[in-house]
Protein backbone atom coordinates (compact mmCIF):
# COMPACT_ATOMS: atom_id res chain seq x y z
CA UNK A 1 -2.67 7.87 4.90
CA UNK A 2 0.63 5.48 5.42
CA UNK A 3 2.69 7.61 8.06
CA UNK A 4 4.52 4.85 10.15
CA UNK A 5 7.10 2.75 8.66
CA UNK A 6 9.70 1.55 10.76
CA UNK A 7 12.89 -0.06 9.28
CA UNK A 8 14.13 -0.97 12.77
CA UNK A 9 10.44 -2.94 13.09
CA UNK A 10 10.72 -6.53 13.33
CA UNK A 11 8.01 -6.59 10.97
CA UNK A 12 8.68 -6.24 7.16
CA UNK A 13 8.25 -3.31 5.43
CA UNK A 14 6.07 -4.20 3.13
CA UNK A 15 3.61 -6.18 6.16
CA UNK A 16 3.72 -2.87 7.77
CA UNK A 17 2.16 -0.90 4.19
CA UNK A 18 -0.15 -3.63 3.93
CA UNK A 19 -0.89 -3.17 7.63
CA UNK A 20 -1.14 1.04 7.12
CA UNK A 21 -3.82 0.26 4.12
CA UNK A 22 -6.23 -1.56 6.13
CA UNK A 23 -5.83 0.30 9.29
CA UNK A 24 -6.38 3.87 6.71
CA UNK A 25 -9.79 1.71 5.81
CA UNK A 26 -10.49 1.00 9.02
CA UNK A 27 -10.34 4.21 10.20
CA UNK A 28 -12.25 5.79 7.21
CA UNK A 29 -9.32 7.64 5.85
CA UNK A 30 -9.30 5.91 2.58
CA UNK A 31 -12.34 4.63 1.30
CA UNK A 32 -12.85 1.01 0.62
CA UNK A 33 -12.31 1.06 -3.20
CA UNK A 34 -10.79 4.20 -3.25
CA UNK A 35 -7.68 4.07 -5.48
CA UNK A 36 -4.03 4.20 -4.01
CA UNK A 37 -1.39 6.13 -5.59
CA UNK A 38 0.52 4.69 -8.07
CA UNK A 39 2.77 2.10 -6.64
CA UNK A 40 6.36 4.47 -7.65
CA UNK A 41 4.93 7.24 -6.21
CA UNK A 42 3.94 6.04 -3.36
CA UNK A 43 7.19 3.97 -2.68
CA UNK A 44 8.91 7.62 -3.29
CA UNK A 45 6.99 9.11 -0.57
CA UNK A 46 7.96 6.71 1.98
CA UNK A 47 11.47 6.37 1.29
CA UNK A 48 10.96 2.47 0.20
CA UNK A 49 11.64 0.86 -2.80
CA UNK A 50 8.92 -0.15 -5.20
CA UNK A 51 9.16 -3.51 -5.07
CA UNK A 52 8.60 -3.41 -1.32
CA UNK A 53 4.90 -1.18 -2.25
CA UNK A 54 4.59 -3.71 -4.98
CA UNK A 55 4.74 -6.70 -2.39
CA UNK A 56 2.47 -5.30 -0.06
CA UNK A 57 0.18 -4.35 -2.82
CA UNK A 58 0.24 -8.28 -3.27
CA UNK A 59 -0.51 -8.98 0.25
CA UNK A 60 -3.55 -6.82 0.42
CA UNK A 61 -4.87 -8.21 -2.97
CA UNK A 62 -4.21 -12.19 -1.34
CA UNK A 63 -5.36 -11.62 1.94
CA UNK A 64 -8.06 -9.00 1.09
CA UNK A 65 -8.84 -6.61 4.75
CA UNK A 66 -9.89 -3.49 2.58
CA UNK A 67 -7.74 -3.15 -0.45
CA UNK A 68 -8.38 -0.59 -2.24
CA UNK A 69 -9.89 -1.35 -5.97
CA UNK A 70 -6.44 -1.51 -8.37
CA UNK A 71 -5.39 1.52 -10.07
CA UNK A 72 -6.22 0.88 -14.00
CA UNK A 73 -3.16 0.46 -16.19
CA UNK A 74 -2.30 2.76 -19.25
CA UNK A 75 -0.74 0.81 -22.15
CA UNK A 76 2.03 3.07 -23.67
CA UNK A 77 2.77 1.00 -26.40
């Protein structure tokens, strides 16, 4: 799905996640409300830290082009 981040881009990473989402949408890779992975694992598979997924995440959800519905959240408590 997400296969081209560049650090040495002069756009952020997380633009470029948020820009890898859509374009996987676009494309009809991912599904629109198909879920992403979970936010850790997918920082993990890119080699980013998850505050940079969790900013893109934001991105998509503010500027909308295809997000993917959220993935639910477990309460552990």
């Amino acid at each position: 799905m997400i296969s081209r981040i560049d650090p040495s881009a002069p756009e952020p990473l997380f633009a470029q996640v948020a820009t890898q989402v859509r374009l996987a949408v676009a494309a009809g890779e991912l599904a629109p409300g198909a879920r992403l992975p979970a936010a850790r694992t997918l920082a993990e598979s890119l080699a980013l830290n998850v505050h940079t997924v969790l900013r893109a995440d934001q991105e998509l959800r503010d500027n909308g082009g295809g997000r993917p519905a959220p993935r639910p959240r477990s309460d552990h408590r």
